[in-house]
C-alpha atoms as a PDB file:
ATOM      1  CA  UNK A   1       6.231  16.819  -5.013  1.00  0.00           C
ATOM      2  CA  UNK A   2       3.763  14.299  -6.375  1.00  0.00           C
ATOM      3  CA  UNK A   3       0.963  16.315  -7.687  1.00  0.00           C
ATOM      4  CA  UNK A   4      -2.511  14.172  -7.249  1.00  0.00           C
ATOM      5  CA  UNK A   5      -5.541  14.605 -10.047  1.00  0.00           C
ATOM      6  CA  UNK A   6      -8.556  12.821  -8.858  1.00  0.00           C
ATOM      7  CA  UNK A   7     -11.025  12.602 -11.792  1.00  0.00           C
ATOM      8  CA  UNK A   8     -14.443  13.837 -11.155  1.00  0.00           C
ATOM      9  CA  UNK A   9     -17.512  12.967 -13.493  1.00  0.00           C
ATOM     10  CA  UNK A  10     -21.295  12.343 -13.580  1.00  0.00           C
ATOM     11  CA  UNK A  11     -21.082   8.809 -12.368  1.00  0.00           C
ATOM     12  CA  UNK A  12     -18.594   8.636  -9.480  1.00  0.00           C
ATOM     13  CA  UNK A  13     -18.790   6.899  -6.747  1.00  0.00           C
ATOM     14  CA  UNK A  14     -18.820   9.236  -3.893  1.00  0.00           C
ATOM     15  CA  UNK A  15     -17.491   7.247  -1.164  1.00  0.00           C
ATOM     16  CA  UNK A  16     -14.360   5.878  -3.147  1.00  0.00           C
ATOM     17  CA  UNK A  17     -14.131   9.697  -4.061  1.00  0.00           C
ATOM     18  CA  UNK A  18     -14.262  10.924  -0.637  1.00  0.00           C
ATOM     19  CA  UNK A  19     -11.304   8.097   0.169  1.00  0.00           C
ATOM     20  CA  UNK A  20      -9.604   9.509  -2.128  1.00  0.00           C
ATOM     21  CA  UNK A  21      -9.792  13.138  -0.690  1.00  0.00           C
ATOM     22  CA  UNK A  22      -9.187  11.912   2.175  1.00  0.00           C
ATOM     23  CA  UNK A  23      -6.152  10.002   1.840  1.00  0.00           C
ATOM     24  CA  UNK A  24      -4.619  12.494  -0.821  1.00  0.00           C
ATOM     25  CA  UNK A  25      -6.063  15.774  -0.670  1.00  0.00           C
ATOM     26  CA  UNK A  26      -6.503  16.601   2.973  1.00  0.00           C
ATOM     27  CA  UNK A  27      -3.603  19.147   4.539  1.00  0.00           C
ATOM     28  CA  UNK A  28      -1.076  17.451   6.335  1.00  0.00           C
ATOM     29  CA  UNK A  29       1.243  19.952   7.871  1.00  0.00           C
ATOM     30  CA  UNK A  30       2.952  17.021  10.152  1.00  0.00           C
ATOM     31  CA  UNK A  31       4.147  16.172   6.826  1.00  0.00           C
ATOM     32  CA  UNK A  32       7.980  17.912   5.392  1.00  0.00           C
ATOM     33  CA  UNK A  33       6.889  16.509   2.401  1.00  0.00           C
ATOM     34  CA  UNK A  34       3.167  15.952   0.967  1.00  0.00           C
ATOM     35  CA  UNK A  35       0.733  15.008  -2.238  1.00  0.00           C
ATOM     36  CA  UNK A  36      -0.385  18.409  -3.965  1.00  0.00           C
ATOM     37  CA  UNK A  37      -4.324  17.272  -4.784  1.00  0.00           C
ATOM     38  CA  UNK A  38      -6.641  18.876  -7.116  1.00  0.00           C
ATOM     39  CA  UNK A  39     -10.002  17.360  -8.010  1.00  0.00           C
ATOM     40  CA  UNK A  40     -10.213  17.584 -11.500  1.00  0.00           C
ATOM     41  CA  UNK A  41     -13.645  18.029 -13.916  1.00  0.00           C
ATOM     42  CA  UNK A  42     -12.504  17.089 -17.618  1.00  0.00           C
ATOM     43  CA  UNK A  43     -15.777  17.805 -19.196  1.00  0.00           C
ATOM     44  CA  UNK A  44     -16.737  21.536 -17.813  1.00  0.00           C
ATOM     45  CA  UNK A  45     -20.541  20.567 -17.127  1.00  0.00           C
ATOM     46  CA  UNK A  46     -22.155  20.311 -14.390  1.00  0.00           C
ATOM     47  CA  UNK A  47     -22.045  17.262 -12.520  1.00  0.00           C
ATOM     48  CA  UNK A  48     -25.098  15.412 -10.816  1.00  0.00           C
ATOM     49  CA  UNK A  49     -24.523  12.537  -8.767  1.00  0.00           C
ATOM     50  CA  UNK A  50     -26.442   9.829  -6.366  1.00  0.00           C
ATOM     51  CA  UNK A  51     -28.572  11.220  -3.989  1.00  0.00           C
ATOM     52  CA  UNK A  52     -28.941  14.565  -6.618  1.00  0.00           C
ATOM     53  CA  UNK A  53     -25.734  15.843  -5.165  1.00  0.00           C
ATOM     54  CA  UNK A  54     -24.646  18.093  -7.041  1.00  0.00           C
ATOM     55  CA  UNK A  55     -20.596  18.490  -7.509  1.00  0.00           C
ATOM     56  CA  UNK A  56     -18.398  21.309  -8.165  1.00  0.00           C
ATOM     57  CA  UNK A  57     -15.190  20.757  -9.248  1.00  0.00           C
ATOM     58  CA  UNK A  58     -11.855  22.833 -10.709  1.00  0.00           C
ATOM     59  CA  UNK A  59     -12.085  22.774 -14.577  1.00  0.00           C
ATOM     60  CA  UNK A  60      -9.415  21.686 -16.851  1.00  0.00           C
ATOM     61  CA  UNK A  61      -8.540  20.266 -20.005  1.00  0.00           C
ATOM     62  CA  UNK A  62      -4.909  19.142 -19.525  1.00  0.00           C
ATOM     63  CA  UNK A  63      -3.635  16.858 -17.053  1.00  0.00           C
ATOM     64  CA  UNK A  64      -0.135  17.077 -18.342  1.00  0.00           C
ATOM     65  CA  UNK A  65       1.000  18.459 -15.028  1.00  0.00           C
ATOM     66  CA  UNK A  66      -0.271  15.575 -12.786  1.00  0.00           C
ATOM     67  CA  UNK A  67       1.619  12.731 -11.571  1.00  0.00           C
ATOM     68  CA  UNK A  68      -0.953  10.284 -10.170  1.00  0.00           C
ATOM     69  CA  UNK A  69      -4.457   9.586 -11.424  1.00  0.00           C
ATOM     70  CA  UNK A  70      -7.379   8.612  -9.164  1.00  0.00           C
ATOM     71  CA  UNK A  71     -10.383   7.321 -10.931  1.00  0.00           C
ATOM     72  CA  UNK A  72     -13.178   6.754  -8.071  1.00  0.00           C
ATOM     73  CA  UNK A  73     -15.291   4.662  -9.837  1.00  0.00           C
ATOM     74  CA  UNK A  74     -17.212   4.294 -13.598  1.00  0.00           C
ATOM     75  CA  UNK A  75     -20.251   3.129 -15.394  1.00  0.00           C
ATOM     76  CA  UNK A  76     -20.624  -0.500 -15.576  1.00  0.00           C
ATOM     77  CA  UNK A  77     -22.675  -0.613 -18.208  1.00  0.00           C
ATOM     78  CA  UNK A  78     -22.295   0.328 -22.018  1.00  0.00           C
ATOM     79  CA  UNK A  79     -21.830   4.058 -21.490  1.00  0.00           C
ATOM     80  CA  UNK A  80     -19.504   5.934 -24.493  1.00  0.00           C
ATOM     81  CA  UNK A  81     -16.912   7.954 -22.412  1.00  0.00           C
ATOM     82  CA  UNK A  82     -16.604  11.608 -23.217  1.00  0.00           C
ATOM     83  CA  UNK A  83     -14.053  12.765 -25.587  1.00  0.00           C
ATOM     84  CA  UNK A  84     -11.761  14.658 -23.587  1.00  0.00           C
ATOM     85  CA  UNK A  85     -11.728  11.586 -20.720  1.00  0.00           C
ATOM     86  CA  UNK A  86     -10.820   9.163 -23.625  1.00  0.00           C
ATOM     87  CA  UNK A  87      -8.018  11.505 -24.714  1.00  0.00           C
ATOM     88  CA  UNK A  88      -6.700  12.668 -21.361  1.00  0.00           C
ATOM     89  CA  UNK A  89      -6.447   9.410 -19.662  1.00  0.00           C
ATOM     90  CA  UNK A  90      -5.136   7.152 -22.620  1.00  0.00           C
ATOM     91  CA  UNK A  91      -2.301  10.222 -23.035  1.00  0.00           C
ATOM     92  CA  UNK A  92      -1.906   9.616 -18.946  1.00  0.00           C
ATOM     93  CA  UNK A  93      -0.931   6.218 -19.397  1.00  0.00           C
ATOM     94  CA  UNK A  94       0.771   6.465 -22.503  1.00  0.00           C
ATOM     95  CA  UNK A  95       2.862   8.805 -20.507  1.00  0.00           C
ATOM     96  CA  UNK A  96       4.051   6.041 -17.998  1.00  0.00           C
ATOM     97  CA  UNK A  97       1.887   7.914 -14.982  1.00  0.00           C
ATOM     98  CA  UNK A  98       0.634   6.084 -12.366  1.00  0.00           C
ATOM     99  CA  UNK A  99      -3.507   5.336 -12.629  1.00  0.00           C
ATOM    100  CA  UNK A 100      -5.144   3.999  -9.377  1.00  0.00           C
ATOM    101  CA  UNK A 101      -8.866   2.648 -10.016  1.00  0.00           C
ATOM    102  CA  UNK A 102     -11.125   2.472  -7.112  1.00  0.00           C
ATOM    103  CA  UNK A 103     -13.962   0.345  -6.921  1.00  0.00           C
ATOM    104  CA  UNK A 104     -15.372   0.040 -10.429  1.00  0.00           C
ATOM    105  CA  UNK A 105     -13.028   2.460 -11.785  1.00  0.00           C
ATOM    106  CA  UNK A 106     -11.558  -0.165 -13.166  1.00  0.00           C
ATOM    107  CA  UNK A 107     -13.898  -0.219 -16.068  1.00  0.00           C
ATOM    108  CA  UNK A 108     -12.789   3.195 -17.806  1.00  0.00           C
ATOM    109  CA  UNK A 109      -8.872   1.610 -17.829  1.00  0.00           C
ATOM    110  CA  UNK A 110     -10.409  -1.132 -19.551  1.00  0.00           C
ATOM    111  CA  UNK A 111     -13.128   0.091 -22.213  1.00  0.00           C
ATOM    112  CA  UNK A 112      -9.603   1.996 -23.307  1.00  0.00           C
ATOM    113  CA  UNK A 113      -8.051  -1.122 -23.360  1.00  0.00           C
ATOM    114  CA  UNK A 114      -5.147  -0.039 -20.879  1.00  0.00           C
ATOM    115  CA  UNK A 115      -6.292  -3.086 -18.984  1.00  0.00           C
ATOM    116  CA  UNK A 116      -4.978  -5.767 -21.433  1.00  0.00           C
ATOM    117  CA  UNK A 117      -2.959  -8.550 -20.597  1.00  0.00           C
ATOM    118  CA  UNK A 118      -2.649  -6.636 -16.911  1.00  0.00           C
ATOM    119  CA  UNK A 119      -3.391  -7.800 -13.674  1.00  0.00           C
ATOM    120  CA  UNK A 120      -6.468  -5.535 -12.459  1.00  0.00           C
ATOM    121  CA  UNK A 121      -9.576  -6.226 -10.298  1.00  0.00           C
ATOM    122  CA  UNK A 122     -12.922  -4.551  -9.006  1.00  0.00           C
ATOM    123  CA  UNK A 123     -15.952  -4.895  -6.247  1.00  0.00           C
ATOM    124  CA  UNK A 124     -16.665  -8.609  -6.398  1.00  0.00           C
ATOM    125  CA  UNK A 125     -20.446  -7.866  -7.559  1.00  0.00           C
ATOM    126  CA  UNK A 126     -18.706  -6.496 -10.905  1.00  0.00           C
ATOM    127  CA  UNK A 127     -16.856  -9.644 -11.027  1.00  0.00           C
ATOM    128  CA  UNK A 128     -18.426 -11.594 -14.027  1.00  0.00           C
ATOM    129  CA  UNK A 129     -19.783  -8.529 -15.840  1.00  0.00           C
ATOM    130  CA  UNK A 130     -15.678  -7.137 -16.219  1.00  0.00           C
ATOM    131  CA  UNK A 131     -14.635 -11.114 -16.885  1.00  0.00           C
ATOM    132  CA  UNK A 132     -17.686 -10.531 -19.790  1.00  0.00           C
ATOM    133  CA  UNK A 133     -16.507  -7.651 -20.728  1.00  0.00           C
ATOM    134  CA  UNK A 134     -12.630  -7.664 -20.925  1.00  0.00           C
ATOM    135  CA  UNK A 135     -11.781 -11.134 -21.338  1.00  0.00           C
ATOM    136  CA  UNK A 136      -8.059  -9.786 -22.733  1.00  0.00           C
ATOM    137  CA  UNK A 137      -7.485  -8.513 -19.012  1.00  0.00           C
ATOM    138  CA  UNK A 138      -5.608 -10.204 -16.552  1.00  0.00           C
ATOM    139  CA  UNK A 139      -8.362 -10.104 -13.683  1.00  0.00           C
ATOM    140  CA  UNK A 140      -7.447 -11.015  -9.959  1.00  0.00           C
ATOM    141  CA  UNK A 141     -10.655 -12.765  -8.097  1.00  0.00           C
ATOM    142  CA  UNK A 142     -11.006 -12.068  -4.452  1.00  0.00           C
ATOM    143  CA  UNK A 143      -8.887  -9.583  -3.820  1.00  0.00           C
ATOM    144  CA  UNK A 144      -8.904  -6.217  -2.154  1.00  0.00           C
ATOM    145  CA  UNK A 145      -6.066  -4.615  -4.429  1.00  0.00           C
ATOM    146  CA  UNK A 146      -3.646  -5.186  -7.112  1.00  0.00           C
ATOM    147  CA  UNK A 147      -0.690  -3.282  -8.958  1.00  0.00           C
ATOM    148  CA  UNK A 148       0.592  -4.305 -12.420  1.00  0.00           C
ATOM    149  CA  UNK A 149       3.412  -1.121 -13.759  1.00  0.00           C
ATOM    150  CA  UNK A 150       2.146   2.137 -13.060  1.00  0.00           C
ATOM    151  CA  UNK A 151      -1.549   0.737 -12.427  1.00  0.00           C
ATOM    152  CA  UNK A 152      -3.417  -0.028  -9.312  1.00  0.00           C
ATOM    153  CA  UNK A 153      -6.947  -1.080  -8.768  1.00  0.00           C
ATOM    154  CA  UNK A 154      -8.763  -1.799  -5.733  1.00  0.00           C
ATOM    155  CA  UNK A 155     -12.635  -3.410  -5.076  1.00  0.00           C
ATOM    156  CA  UNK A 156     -15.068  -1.451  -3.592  1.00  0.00           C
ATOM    157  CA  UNK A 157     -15.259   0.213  -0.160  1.00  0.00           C
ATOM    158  CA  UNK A 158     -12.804   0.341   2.279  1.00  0.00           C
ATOM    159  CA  UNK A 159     -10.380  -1.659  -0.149  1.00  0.00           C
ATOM    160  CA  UNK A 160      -9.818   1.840  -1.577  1.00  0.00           C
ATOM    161  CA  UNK A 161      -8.425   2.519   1.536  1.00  0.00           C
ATOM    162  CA  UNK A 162      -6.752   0.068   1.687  1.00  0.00           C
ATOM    163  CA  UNK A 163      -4.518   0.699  -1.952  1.00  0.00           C
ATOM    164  CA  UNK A 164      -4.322   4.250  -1.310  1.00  0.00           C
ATOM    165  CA  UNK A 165      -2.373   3.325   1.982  1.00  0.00           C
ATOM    166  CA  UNK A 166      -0.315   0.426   0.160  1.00  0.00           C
ATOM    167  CA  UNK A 167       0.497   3.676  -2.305  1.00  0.00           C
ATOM    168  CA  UNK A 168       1.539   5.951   1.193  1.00  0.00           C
ATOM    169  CA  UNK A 169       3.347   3.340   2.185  1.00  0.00           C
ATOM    170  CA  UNK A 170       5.436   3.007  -1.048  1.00  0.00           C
ATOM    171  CA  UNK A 171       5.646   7.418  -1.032  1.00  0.00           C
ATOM    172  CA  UNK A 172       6.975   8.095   2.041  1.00  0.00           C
ATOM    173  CA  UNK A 173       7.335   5.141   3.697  1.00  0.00           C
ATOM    174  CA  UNK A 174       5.713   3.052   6.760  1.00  0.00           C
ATOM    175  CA  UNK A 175       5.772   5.270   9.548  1.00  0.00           C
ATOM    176  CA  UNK A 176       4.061   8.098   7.461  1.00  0.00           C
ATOM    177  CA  UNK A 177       1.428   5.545   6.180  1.00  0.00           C
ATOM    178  CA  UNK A 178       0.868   4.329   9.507  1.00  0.00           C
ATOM    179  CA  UNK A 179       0.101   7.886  10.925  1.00  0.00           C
ATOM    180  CA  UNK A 180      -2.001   8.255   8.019  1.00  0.00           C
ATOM    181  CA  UNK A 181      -3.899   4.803   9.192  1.00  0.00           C
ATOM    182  CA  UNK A 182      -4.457   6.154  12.877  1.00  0.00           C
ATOM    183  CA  UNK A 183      -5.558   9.539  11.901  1.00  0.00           C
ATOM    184  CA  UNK A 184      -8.366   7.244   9.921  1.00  0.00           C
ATOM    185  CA  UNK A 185      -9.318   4.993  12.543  1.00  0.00           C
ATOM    186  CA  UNK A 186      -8.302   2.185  10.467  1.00  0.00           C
ATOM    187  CA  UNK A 187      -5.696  -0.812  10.472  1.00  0.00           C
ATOM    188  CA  UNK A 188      -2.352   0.389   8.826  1.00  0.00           C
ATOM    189  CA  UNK A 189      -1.698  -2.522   6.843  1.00  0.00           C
ATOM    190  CA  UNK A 190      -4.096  -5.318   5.227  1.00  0.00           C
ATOM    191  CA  UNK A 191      -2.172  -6.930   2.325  1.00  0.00           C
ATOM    192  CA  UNK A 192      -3.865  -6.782  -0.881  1.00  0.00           C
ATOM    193  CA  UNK A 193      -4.148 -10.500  -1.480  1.00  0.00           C
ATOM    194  CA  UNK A 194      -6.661 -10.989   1.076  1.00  0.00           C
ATOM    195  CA  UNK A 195     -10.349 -11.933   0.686  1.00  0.00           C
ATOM    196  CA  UNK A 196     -12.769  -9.181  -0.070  1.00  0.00           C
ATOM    197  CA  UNK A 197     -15.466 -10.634   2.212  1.00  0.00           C
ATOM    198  CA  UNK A 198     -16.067 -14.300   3.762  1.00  0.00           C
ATOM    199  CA  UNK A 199     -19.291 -16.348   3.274  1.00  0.00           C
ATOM    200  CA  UNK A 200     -19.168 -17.658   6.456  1.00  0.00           C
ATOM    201  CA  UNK A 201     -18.232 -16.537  10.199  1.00  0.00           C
ATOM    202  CA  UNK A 202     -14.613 -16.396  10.476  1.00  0.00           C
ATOM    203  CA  UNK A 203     -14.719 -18.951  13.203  1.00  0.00           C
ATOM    204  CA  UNK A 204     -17.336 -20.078  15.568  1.00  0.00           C
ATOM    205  CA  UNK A 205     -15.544 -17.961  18.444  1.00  0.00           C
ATOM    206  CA  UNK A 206     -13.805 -15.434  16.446  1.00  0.00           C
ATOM    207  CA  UNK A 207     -12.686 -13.324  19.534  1.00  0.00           C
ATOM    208  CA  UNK A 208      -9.663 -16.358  19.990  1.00  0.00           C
ATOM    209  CA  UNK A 209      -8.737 -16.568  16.054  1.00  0.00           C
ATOM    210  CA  UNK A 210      -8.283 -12.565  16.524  1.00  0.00           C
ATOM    211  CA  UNK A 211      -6.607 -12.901  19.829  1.00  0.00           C
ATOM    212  CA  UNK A 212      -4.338 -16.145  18.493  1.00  0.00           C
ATOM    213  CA  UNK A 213      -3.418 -13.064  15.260  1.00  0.00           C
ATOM    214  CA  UNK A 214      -3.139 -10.194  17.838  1.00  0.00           C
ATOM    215  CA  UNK A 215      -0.635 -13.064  20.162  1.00  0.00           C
ATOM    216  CA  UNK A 216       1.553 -13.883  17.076  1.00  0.00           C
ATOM    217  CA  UNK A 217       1.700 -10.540  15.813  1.00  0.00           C
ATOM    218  CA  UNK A 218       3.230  -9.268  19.564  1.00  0.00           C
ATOM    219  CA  UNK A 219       5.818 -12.310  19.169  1.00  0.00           C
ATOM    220  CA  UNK A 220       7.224 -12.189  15.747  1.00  0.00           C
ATOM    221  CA  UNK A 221      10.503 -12.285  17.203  1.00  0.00           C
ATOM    222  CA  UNK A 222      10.300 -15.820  19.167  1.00  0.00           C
ATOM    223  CA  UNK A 223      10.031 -19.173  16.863  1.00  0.00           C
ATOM    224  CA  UNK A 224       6.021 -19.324  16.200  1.00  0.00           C
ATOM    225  CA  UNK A 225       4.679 -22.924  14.718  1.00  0.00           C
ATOM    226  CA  UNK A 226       1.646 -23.218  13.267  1.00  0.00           C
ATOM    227  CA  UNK A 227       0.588 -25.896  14.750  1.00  0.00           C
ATOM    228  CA  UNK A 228       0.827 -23.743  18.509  1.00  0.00           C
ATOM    229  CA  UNK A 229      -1.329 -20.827  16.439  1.00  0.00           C
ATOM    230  CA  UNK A 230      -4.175 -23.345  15.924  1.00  0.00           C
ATOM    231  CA  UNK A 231      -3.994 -24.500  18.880  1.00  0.00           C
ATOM    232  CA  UNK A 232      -4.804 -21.158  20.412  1.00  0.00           C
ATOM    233  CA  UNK A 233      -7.663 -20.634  18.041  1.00  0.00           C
ATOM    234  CA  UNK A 234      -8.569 -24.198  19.829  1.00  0.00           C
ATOM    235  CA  UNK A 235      -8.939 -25.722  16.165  1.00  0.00           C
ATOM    236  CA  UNK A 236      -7.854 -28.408  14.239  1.00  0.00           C
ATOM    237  CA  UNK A 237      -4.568 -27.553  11.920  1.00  0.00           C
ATOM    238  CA  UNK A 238      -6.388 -28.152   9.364  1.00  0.00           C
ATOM    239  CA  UNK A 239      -9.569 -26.413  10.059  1.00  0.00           C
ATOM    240  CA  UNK A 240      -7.135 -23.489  10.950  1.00  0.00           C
ATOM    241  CA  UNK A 241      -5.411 -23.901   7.715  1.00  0.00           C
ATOM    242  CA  UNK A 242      -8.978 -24.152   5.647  1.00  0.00           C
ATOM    243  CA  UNK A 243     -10.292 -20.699   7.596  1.00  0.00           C
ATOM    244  CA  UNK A 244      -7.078 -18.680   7.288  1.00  0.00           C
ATOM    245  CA  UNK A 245      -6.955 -19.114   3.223  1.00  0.00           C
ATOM    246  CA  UNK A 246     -10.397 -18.279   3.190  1.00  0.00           C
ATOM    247  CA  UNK A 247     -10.159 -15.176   5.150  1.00  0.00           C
ATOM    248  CA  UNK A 248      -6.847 -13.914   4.023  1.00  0.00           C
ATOM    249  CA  UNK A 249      -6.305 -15.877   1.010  1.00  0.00           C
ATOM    250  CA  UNK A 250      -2.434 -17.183   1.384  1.00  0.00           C
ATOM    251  CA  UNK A 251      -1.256 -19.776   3.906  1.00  0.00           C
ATOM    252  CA  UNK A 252      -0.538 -19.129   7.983  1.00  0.00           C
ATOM    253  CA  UNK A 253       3.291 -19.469   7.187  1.00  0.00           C
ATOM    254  CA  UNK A 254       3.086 -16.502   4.348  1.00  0.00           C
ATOM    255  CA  UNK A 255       0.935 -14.239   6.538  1.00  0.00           C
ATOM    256  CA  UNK A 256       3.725 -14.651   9.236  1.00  0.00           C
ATOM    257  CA  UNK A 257       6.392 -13.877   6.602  1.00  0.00           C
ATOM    258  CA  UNK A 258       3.994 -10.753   5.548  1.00  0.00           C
ATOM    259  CA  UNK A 259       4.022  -9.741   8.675  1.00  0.00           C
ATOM    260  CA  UNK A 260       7.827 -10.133   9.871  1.00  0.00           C
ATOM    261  CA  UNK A 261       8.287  -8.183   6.753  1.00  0.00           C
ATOM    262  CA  UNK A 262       6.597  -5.336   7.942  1.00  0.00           C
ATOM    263  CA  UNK A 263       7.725  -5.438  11.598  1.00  0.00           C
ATOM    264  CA  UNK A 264      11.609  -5.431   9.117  1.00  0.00           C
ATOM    265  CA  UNK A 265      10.170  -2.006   7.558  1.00  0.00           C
ATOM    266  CA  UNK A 266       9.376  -0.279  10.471  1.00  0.00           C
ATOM    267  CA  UNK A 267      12.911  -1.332  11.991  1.00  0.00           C
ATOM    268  CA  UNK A 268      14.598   0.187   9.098  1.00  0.00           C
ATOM    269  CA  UNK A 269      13.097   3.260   9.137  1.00  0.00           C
ATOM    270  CA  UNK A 270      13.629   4.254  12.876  1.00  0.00           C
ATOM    271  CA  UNK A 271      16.527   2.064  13.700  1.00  0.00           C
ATOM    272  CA  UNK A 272      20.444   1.804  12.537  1.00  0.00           C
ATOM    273  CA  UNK A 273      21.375  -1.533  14.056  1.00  0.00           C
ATOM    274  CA  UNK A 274      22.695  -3.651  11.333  1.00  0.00           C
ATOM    275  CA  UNK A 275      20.801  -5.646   9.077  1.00  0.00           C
ATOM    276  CA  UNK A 276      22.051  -9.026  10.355  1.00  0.00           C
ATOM    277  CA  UNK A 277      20.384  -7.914  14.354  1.00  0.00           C
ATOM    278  CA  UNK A 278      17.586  -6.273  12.414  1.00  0.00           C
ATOM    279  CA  UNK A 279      16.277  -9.869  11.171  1.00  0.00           C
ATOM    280  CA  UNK A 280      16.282 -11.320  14.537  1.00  0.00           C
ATOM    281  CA  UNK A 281      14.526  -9.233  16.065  1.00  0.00           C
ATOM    282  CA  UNK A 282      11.536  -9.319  13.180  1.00  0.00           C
ATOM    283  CA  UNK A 283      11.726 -13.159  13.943  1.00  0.00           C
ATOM    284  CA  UNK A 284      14.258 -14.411  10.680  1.00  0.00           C
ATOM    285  CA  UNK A 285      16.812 -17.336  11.413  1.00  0.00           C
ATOM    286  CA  UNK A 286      19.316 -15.286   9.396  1.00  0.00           C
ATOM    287  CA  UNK A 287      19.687 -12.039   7.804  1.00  0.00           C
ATOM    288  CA  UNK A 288      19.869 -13.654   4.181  1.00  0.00           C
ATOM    289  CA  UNK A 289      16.219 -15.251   4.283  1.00  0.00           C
ATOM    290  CA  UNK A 290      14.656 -11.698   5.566  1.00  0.00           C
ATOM    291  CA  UNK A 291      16.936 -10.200   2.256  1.00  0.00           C
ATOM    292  CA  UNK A 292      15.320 -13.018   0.123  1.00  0.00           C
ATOM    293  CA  UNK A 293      11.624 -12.509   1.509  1.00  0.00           C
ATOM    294  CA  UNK A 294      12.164  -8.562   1.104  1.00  0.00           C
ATOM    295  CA  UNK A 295      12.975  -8.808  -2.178  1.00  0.00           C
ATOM    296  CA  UNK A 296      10.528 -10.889  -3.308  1.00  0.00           C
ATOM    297  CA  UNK A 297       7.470  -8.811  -1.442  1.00  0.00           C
ATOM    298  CA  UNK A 298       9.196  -5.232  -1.078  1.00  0.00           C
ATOM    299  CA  UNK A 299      10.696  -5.231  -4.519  1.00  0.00           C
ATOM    300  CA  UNK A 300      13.800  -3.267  -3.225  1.00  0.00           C
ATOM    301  CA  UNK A 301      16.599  -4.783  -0.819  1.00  0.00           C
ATOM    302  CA  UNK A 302      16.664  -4.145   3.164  1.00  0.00           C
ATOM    303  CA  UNK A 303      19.334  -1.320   2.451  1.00  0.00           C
ATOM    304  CA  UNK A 304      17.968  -0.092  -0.502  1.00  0.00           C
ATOM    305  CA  UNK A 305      14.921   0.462   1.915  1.00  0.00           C
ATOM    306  CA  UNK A 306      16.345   2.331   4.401  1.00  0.00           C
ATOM    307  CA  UNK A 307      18.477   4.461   2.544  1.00  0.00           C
ATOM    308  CA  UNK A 308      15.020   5.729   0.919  1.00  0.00           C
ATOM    309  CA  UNK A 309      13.169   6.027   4.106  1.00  0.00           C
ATOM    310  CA  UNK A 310      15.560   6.230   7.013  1.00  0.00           C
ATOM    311  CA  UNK A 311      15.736  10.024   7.586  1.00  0.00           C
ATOM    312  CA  UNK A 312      18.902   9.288   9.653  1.00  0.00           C
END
C-alpha cells in the first residue's frame, strides 16, 4: 500500500491541493488495491489561506511512514521555510521517496536545493523568476509535467492533473488511471511534453484539426501519413507541422508513436494475444519497433508491462 502525505501550509494553493485530494485521497472501493492519503500539517498552527479559508489539517511531526509526497504549491517569493518543513522534506528525499510538486511547489524542492542539476518545471508565469532563482536546476520550458528519479513537478492548473494521472498510470496501471480520468470528466492521457497554453488559436477551424486527431486516433491500426492528416485539417504540411509543435510540442510522427504506445498498454493489460499480433493491431510494422518505442517511452519492456499489470 502506497501511503500518500499531502503537505498542508499557510500558502497552498488550494486548487492544486484539492487535485491532489482528489486524485489521491478520495475512497475508491472499485479499487482491490488503493493510495492510503492523509493531509498532513508539519507546523501545528493554524492555517489561513486565500479567500480567509481557514484549514484544518491532521498534525504531525514525522513523515517517516509516508511513501509519496505532494507539495500543492509554495511561496514564490523570499519566504524562510519553517524548521520542521526544511527538516522533514530534505530527510524525504534523502530517503529516496517520491516528491510530486504541483504548480509552484516546485519552489520549496528548490530553495532546499533538491532541485539541482534535475529536470523540474512550474506555471509558466513563474517561469523567469525560478530560472532567477535556481539557475543550478535543470528547468523544462513549456511543459505541463516532468519526472527526473523520484521527483515530479507539474505547472499550474489542470497540469496537476495531469502528473497525478501520469503517476496512476505508472501505480496501477492504464485501465485504473483511465477510470480515474472518467470519474473526473477529464481526458485520460495528455503527455507531459505538451504546451502549457498556445498564443494563438489552434487553427482557424479547430473543430477539423480535432476531428483529423479524433480520425487518427480511431485508426492507429491502418498505415496513417502525415501528409493525409494535414490534409484533413485542410492545411498545408507545413502549416500542420508548424501548429502541431506548437500545440503539443513534439512532431505529428512522435504524437502518433505516443499514441500507438498507449493503444500497446491498454492491449497488454486486457489482452493475452502475443506480442508480435499485439503490435499490429496498435498500428507497428513489426513487433521489434513497438519493443524499441516502449522502451524508450515506457521505460520497461512490452512483457515486463504486462506481467505488472495484466491481472490474468
Amino acid at each position: 500500500m502506497n501511503r500518500v502525505a499531502i503537505l498542508a501550509h499557510s500558502h497552498v494553493t488550494l486548487f492544486e491541493m484539492s487535485c491532489a485530494i482528489e486524485l489521491f485521497a478520495l475512497p475508491r472501493p472499485e479499487f482491490d488495491a488503493w493510495y492510503q492519503t492523509d493531509v498532513i500539517n508539519l507546523e501545528g498552527t493554524n492555517i489561513n489561506t486565500t479567500g480567509g479559508i481557514a484549514l484544518t489539517a491532521q498534525h504531525s511531526e514525522d513523515l517517516t511512514r509516508y511513501d509519496t509526497l505532494i507539495i500543492p504549491g509554495w511561496p514564490t517569493w523570499d519566504f524562510a521555510i519553517p524548521t520542521i518543513i526544511e527538516q522533514q522534506v530534505s530527510l524525504f528525499a534523502q530517503q529516496g521517496k517520491r516528491i510530486l510538486t504541483l504548480c509552484s511547489g516546485a519552489f520549496l524542492l528548490a530553495k532546499l536545493g533538491l532541485l539541482d542539476g534535475k529536470k523540474a518545471t512550474t506555471h509558466w508565469m513563474y517561469e523567469q523568476k525560478f530560472r532567477d532563482q535556481f539557475p543550478n536546476v535543470d528547468y523544462q520550458p513549456d511543459v505541463l509535467y516532468v519526472f527526473d528519479g523520484n521527483f515530479g513537478c507539474s505547472a499550474g492548473s489542470a497540469a496537476a492533473l495531469d502528473l497525478g494521472l501520469a503517476v496512476i498510470r505508472n501505480d496501477f496501471g492504464y485501465s485504473v488511471a483511465n477510470q480515474v480520468a472518467k470519474r473526473l470528466v477529464v481526458s485520460g492521457h495528455r503527455s507531459g511534453g505538451q504546451a502549457q497554453f498556445v498564443e494563438t488559436p489552434l487553427l482557424e477551424v479547430p473543430n477539423q484539426f480535432s476531428q483529423t486527431l479524433d480520425w487518427a486516433k480511431s485508426n492507429l491500426d491502418k498505415v496513417i501519413q502525415i501528409d493525409t492528416l494535414a490534409s484533413k485539417a485542410n492545411m498545408s504540411r507545413r502549416t500542420f507541422d508548424r501548429k502541431f509543435r506548437s500545440s503539443f510540442n513534439m512532431s505529428p510522427k512522435e504524437w502518433l508513436t505516443q499514441q500507438r504506445i498507449e493503444r500497446a498498454k491498454a492491449l497488454l493489460e486486457q489482452e493475452s494475444t502475443s506480442v508480435e499480433r499485439l503490435a499490429i493491431l496498435a498500428g507497428f510494422d513489426n513487433a521489434t519497433t513497438m519493443r524499441h518505442h516502449f522502451r524508450r517511452l515506457v521505460g520497461v519492456s512490452p512483457q515486463q508491462y504486462r506481467s505488472q499489470f495484466n491481472a490474468g
